[in-house]
N, C-alpha and C. Protein backbone atom coordinates (compact mmCIF):
# COMPACT_ATOMS: atom_id res chain seq x y z
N UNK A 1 7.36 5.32 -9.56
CA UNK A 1 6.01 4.80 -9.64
C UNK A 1 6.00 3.36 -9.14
N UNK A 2 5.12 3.14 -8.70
CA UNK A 2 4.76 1.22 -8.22
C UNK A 2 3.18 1.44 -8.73
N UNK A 3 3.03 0.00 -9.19
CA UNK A 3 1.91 -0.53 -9.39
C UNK A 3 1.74 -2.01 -8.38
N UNK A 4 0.16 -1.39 -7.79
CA UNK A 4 -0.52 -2.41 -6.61
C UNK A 4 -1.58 -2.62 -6.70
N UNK A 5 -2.02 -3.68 -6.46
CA UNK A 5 -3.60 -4.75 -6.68
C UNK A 5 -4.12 -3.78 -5.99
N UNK A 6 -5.63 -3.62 -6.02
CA UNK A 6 -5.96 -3.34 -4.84
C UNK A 6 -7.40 -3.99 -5.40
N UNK A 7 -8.65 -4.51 -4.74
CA UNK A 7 -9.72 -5.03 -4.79
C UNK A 7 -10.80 -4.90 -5.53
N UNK A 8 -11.41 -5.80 -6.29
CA UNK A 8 -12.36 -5.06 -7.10
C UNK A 8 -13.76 -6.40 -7.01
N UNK A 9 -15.11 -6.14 -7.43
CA UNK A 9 -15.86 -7.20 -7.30
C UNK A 9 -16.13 -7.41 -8.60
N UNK A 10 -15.41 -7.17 -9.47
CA UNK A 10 -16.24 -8.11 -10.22
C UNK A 10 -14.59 -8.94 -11.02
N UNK A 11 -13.96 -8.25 -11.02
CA UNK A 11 -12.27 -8.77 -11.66
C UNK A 11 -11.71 -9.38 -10.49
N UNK A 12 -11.92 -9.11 -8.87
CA UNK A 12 -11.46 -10.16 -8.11
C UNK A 12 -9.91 -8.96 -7.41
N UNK A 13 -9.15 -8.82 -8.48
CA UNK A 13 -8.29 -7.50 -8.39
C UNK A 13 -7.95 -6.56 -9.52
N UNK A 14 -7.49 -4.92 -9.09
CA UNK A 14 -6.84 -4.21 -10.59
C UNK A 14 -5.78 -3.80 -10.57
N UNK A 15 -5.08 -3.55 -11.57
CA UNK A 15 -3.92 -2.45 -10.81
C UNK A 15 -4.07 -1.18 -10.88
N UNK A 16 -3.53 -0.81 -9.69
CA UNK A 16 -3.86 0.81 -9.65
C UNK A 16 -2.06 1.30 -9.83
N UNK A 17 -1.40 2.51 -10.56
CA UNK A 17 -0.54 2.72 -10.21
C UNK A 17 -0.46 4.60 -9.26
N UNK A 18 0.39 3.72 -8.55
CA UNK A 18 0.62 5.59 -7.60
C UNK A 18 1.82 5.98 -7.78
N UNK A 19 2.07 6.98 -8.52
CA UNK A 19 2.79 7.65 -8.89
C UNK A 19 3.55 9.07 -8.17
N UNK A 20 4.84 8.97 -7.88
CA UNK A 20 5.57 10.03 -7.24
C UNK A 20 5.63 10.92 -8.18
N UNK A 21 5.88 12.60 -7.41
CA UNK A 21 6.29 13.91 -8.13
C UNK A 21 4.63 14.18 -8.80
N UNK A 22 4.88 15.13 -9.88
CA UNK A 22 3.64 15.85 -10.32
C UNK A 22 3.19 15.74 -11.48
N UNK A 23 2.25 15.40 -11.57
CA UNK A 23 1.61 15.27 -13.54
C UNK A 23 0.19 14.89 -13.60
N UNK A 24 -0.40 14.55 -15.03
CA UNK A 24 -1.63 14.79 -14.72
C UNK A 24 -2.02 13.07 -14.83
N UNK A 25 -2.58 12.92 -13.88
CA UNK A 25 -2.69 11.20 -14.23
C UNK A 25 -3.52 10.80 -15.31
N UNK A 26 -4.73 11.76 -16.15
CA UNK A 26 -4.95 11.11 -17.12
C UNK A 26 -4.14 11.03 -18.27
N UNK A 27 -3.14 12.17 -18.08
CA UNK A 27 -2.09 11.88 -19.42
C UNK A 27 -1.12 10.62 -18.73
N UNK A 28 -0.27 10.19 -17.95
CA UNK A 28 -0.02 9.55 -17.39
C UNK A 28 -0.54 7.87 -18.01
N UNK A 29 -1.87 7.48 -17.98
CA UNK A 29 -2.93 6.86 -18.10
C UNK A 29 -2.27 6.66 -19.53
N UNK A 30 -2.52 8.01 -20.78
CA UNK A 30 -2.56 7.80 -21.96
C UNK A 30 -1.18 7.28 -22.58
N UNK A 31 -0.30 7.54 -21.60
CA UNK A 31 1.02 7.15 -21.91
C UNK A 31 1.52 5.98 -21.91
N UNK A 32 0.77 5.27 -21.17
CA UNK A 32 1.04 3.94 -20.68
C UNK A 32 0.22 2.33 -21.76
N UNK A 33 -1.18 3.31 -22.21
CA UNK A 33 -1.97 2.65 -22.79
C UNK A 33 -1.38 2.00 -24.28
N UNK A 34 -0.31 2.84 -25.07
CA UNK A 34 -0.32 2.10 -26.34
C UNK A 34 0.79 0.94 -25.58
N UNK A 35 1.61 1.20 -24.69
CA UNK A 35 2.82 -0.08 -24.26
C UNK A 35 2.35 -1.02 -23.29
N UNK A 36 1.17 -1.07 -22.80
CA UNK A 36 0.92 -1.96 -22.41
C UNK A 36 0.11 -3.01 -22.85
N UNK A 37 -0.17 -3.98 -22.69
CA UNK A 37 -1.65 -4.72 -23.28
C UNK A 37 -2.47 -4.40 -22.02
N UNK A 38 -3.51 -5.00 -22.24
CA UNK A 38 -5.00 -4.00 -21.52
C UNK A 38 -5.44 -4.76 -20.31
N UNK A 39 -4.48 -5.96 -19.90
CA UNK A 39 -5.07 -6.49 -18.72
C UNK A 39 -3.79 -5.76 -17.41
N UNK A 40 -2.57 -5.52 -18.21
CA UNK A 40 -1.43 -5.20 -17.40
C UNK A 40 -1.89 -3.26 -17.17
N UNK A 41 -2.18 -2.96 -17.89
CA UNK A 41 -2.89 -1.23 -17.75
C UNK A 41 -3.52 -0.73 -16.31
N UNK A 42 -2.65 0.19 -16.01
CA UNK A 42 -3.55 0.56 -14.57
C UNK A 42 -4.80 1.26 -14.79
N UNK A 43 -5.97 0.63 -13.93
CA UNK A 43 -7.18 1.01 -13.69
C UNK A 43 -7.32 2.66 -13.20
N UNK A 44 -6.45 2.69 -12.47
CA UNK A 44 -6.27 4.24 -12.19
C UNK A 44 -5.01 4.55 -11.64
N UNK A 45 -4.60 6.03 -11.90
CA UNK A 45 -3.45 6.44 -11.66
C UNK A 45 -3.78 7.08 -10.51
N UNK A 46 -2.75 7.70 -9.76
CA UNK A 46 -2.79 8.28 -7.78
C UNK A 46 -1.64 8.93 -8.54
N UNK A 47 -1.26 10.50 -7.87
CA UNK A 47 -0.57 10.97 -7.81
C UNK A 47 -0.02 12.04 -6.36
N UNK A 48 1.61 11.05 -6.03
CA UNK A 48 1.30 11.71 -4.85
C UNK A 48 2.88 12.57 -4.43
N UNK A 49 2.81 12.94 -3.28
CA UNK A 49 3.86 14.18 -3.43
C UNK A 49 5.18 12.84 -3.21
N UNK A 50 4.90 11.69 -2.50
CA UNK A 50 6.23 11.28 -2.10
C UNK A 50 6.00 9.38 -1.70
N UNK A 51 6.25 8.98 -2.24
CA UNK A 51 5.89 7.30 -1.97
C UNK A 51 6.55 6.75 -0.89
N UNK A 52 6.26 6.02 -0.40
CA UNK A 52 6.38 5.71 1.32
C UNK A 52 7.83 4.71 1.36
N UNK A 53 8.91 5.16 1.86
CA UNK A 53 9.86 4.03 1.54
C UNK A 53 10.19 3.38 3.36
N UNK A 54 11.04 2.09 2.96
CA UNK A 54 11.58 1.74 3.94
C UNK A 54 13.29 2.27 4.20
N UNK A 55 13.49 1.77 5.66
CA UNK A 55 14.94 2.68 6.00
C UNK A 55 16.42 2.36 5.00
N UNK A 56 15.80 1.35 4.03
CA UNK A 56 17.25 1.01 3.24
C UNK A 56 16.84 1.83 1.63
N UNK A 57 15.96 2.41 1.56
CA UNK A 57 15.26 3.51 0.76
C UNK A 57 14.41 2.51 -0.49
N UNK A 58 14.28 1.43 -0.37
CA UNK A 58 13.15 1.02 -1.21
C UNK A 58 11.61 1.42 -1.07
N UNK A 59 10.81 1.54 -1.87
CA UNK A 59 9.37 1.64 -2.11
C UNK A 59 8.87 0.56 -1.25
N UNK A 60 7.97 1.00 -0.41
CA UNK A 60 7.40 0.04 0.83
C UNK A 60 6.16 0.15 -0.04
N UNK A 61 6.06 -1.26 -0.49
CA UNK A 61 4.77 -1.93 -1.53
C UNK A 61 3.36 -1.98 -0.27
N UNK A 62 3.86 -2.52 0.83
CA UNK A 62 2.22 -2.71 1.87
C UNK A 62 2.03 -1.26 2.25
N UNK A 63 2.91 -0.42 2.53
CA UNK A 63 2.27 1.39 2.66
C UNK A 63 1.65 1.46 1.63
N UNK A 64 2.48 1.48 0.54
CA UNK A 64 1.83 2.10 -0.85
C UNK A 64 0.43 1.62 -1.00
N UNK A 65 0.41 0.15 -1.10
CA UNK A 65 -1.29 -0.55 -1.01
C UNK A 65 -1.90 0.39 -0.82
N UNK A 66 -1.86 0.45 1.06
CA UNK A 66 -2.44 1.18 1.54
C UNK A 66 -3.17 3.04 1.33
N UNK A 67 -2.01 3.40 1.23
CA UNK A 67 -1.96 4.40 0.46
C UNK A 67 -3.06 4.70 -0.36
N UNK A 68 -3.00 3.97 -1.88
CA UNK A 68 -4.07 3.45 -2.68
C UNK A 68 -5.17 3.50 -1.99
N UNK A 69 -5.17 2.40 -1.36
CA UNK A 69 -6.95 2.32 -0.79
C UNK A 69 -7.48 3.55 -0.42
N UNK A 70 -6.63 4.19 0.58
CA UNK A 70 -7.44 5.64 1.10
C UNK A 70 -7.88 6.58 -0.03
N UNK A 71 -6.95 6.89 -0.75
CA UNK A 71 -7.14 7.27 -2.42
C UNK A 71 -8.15 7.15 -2.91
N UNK A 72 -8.42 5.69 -3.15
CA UNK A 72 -9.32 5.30 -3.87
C UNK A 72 -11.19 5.68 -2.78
N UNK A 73 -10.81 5.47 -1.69
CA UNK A 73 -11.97 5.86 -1.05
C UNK A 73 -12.12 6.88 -1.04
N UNK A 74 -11.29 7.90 -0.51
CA UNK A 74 -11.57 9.43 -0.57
C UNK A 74 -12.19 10.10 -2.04
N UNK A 75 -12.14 9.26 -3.50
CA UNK A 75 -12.59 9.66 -4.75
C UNK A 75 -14.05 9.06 -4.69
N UNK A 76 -14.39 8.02 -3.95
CA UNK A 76 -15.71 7.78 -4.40
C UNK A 76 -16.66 8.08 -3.33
């Protein structure tokens, strides 16, 4: 999983997290809620088949962003 800003108007930014492999993101969501405090809590969960890495196999954070955004547009 990675968690990434992505834009909001009235908070400025949120975090969204996108999540690799399969589950249901509102349980996901509920899992996260008693260990976090409520500003660090992702705004929404993404669940996707495979998170975008670079060639030394880390999580490529500016794909992922990206990623997100389309996500987030394609839901609204």
């Amino acid at each position: 999983a990675t968690v990434v800003g992505l834009a909001d108007d009235r908070l400025g930014e949120i975090p969204v997290a996108v999540v690799e492999g399969s589950g249901d993101p509102d349980g996901i969501a509920h899992a996260v809620r008693d260990r976090l405090v409520s500003y660090k809590r992702p705004r929404r969960v993404f669940v996707v088949d495979a998170l975008p890495r670079l060639p030394n196999g880390k999580v490529d954070r500016v794909a992922v962003k990206h990623v997100a955004e389309s996500l987030e547009r394609s839901e609204d």
